[in-house]
C-alpha atoms as a PDB file:
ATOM      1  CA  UNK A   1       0.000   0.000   0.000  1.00  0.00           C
ATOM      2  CA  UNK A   2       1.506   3.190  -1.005  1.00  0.00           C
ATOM      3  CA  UNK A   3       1.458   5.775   1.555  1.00  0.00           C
ATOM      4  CA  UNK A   4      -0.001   9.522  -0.239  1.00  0.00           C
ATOM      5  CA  UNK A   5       1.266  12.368   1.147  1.00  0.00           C
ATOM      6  CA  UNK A   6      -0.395  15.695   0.194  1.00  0.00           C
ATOM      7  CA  UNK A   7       1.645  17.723  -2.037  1.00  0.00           C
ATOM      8  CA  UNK A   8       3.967  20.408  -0.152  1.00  0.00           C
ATOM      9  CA  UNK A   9       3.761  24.109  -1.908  1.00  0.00           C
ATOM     10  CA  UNK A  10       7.337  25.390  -3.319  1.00  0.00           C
ATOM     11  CA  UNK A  11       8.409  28.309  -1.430  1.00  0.00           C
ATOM     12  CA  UNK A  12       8.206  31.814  -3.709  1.00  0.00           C
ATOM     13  CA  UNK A  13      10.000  34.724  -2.644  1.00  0.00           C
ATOM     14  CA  UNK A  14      12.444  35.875  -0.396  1.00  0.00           C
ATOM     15  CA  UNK A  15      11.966  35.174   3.416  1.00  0.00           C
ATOM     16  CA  UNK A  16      13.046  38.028   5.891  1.00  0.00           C
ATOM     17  CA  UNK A  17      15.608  36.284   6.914  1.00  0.00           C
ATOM     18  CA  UNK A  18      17.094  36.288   3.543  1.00  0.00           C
ATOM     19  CA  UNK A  19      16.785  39.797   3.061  1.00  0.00           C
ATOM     20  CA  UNK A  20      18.202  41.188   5.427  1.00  0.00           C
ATOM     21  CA  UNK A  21      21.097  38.669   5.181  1.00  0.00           C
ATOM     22  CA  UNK A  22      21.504  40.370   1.637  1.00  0.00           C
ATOM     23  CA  UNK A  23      21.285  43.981   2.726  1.00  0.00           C
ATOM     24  CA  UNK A  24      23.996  42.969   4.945  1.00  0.00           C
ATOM     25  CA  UNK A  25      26.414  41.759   2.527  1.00  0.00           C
ATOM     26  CA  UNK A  26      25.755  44.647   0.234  1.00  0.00           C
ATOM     27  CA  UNK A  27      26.731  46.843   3.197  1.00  0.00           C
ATOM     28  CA  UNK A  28      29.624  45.704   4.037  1.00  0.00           C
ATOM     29  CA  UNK A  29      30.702  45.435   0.536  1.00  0.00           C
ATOM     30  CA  UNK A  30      29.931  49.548   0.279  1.00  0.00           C
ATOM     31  CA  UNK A  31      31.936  49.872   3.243  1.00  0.00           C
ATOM     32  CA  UNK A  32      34.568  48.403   1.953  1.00  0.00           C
ATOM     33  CA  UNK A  33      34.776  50.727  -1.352  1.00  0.00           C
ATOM     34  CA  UNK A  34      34.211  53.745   0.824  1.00  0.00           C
ATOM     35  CA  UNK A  35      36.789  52.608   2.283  1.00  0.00           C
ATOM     36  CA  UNK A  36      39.215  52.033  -0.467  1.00  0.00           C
ATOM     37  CA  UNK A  37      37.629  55.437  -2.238  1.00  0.00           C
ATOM     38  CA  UNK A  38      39.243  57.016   1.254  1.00  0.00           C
ATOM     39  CA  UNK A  39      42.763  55.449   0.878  1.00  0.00           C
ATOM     40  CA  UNK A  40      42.615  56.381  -2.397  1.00  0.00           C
ATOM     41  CA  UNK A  41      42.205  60.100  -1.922  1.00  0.00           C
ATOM     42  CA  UNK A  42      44.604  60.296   0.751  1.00  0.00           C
ATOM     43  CA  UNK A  43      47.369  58.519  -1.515  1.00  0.00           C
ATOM     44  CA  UNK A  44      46.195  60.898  -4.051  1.00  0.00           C
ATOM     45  CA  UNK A  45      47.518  63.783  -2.089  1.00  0.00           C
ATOM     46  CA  UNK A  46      50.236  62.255  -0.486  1.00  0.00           C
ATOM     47  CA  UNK A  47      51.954  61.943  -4.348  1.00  0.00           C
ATOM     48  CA  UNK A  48      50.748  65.342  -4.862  1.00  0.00           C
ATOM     49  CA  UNK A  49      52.942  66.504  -2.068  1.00  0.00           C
ATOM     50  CA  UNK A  50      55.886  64.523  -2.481  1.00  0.00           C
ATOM     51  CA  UNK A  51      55.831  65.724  -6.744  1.00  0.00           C
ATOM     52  CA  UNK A  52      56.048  69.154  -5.421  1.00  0.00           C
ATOM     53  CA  UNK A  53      59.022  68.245  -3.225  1.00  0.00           C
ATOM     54  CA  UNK A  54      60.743  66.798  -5.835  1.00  0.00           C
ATOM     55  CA  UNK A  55      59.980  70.130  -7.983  1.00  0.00           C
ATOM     56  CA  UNK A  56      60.892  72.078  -5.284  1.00  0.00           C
ATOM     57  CA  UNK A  57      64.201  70.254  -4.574  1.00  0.00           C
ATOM     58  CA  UNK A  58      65.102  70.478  -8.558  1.00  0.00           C
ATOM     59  CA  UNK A  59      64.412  74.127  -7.923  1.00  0.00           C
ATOM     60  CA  UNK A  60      66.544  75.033  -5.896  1.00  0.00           C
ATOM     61  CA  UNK A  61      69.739  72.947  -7.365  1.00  0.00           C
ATOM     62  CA  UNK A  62      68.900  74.949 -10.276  1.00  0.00           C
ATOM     63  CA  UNK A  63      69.124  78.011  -8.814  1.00  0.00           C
ATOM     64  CA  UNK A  64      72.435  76.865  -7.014  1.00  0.00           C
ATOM     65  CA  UNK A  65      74.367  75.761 -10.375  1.00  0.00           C
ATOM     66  CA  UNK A  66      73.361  79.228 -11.990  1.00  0.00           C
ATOM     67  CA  UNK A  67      75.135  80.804  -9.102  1.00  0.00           C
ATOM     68  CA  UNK A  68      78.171  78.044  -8.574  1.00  0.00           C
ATOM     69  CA  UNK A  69      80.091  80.767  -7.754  1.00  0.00           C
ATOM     70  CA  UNK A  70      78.265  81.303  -4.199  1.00  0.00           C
ATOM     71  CA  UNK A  71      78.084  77.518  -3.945  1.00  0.00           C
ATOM     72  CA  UNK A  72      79.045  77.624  -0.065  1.00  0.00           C
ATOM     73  CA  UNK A  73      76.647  80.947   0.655  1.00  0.00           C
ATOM     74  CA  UNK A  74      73.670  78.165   0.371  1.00  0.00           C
ATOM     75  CA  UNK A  75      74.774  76.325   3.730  1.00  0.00           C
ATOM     76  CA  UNK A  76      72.257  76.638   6.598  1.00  0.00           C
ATOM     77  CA  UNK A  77      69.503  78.055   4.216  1.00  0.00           C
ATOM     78  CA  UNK A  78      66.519  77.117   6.295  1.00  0.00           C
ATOM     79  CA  UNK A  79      62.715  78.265   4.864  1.00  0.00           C
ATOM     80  CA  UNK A  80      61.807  79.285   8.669  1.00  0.00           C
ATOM     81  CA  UNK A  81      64.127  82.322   8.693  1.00  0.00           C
ATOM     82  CA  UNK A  82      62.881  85.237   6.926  1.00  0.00           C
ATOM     83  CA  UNK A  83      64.231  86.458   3.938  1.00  0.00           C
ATOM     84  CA  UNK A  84      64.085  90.093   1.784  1.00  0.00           C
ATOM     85  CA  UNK A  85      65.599  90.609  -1.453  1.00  0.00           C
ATOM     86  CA  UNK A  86      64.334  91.349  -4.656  1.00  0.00           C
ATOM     87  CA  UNK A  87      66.740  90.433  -7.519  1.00  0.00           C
ATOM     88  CA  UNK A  88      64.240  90.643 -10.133  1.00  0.00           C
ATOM     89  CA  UNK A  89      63.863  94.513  -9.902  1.00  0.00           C
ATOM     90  CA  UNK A  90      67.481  95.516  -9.222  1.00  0.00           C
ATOM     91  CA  UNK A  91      70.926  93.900 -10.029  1.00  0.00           C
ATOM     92  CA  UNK A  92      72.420  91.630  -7.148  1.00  0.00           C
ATOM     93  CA  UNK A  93      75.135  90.093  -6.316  1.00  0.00           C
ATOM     94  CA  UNK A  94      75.677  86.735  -5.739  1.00  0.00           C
ATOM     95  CA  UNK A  95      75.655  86.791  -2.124  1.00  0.00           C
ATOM     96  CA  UNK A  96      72.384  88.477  -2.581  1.00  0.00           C
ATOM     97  CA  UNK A  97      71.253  86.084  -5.206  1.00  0.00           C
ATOM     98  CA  UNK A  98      71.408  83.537  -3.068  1.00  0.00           C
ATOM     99  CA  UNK A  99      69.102  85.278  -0.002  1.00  0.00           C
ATOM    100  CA  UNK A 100      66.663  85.585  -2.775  1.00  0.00           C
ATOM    101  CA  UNK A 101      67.077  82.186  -3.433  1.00  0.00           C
ATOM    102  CA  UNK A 102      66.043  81.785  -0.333  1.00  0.00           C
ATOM    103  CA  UNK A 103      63.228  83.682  -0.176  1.00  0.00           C
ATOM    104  CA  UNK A 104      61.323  82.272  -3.382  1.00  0.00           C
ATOM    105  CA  UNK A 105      62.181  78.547  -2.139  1.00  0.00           C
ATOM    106  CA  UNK A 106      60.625  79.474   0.702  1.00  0.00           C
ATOM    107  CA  UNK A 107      57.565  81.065  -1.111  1.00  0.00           C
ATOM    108  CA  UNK A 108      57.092  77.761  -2.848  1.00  0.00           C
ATOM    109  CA  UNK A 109      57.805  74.813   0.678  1.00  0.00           C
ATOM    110  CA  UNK A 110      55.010  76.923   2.497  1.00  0.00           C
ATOM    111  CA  UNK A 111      52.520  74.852  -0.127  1.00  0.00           C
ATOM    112  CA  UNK A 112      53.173  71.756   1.637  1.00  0.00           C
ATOM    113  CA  UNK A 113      51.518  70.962   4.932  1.00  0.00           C
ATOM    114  CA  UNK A 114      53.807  72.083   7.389  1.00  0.00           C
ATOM    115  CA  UNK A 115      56.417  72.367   4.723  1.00  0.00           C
ATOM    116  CA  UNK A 116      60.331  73.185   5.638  1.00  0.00           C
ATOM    117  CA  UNK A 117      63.090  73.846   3.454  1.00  0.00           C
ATOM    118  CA  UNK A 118      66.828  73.135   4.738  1.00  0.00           C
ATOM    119  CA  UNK A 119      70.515  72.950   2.743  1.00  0.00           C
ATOM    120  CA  UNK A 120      73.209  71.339   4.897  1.00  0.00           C
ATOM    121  CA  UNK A 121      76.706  70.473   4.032  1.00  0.00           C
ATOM    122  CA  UNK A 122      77.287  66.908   4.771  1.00  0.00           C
ATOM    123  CA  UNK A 123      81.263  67.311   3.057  1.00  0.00           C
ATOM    124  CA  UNK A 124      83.076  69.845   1.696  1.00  0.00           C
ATOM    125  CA  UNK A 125      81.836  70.905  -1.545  1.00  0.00           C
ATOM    126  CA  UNK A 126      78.702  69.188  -1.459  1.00  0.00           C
ATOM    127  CA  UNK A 127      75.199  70.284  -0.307  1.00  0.00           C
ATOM    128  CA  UNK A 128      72.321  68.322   0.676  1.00  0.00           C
ATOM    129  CA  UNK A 129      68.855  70.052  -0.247  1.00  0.00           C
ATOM    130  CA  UNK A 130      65.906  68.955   1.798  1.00  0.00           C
ATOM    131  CA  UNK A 131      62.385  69.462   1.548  1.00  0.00           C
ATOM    132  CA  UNK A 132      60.257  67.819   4.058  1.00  0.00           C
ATOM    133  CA  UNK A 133      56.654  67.997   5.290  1.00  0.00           C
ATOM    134  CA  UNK A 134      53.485  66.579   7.479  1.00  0.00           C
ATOM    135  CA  UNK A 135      52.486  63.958   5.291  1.00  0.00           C
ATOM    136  CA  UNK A 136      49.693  62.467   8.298  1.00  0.00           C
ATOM    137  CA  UNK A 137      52.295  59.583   8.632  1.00  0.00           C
ATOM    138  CA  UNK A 138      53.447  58.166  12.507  1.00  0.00           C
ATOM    139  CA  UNK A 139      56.804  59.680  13.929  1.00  0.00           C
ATOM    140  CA  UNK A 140      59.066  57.301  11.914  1.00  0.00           C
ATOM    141  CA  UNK A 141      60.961  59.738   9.186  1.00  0.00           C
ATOM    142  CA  UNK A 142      63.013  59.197   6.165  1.00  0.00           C
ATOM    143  CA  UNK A 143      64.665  62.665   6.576  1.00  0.00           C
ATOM    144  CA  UNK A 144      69.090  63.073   7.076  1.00  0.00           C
ATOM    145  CA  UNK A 145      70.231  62.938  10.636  1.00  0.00           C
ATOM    146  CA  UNK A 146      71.143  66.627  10.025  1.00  0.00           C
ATOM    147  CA  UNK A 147      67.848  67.895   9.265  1.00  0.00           C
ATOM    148  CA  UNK A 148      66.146  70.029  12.078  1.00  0.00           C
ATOM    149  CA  UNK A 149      62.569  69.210  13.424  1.00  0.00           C
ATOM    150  CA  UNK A 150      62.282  66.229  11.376  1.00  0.00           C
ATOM    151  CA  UNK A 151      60.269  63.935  13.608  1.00  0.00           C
ATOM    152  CA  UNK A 152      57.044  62.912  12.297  1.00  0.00           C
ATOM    153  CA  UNK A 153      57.651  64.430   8.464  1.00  0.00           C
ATOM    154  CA  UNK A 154      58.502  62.815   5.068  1.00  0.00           C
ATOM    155  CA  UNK A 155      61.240  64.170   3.095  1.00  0.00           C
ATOM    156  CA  UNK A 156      62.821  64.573  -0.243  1.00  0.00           C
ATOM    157  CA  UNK A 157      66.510  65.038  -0.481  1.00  0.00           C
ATOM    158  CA  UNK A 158      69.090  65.640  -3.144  1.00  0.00           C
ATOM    159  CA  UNK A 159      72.904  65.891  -2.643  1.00  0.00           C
ATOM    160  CA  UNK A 160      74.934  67.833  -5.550  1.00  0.00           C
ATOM    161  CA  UNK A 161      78.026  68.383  -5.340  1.00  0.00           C
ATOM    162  CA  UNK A 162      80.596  71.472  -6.395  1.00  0.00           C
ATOM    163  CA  UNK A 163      83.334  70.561  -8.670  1.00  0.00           C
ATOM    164  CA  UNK A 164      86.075  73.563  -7.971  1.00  0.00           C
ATOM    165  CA  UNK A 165      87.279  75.574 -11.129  1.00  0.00           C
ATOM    166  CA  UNK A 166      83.871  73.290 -12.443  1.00  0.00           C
ATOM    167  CA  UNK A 167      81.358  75.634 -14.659  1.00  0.00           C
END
């Protein structure tokens, strides 16, 4: 004898259960692309800085091998003194040149957050240009040894070097 067992209905449609299981996962999915869209933008900017560094660095050796002849009046340049001369509207000298130097490097480090110019000599005849700034990062620093408040701040350095009776 054949035991008849009345016909179960198929389920249609999502239980509520299942919904909100799937409005979960599509959360956390969005989360995780805000996220990324987050890291994204802040890596954005972080490049942004450090290409200006890198321009601003250039910069300044530029302005350096146009005035070789001052080479060693570049040591100790650092963007927090203050710095007046105009060489664009009257004739200077190179000592001079190089204070306005100065003062248009600086012009062009205070675009970066918290950004600080500094030359030091690490030899004789050579000259280390840094640029460094607050790039949000922990205390740990790339920056030279010889480079003053650099806790905390990413930096850009290039070394050039004078070669005497050089162009």
């Amino acid at each position: 004898m054949l035991n008849h067992l009345p016909k179960m209905n198929r389920q249609q449609g999502l239980t509520m259960i299942e919904s909100m299981i799937s409005l979960l996962v599509i959360s956390v999915g969005l989360l995780g692309i805000a996220g990324m869209q987050v890291m994204a933008l802040k890596q954005t900017t972080s490049a942004q800085f450090n290409s200006q560094a890198v321009w601003f660095n250039y910069e300044m050796t530029d302005r350096i091998n146009a005035n070789r002849s001052a080479f060693d009046d570049y040591i100790d340049i650092d963007t927090n003194d203050d710095f007046n001369m105009d060489c664009v509207a009257n004739n200077c000298t190179p000592a001079q040149m190089v204070e306005a130097d100065a003062q248009q490097w600086k012009q062009m480090v205070d675009n970066l957050p918290e950004g600080r110019g500094f030359i030091s000599s690490p030899a004789a005849n050579r000259l280390t240009i840094s640029v460094y700034w607050n790039d949000d990062s922990d205390d740990e620093t790339n920056c030279p040894d010889d480079v003053p408040d650099r806790v905390g701040k990413t930096c850009y350095s290039v070394t050039m070097t004078n070669i005497p009776g050089g162009p």
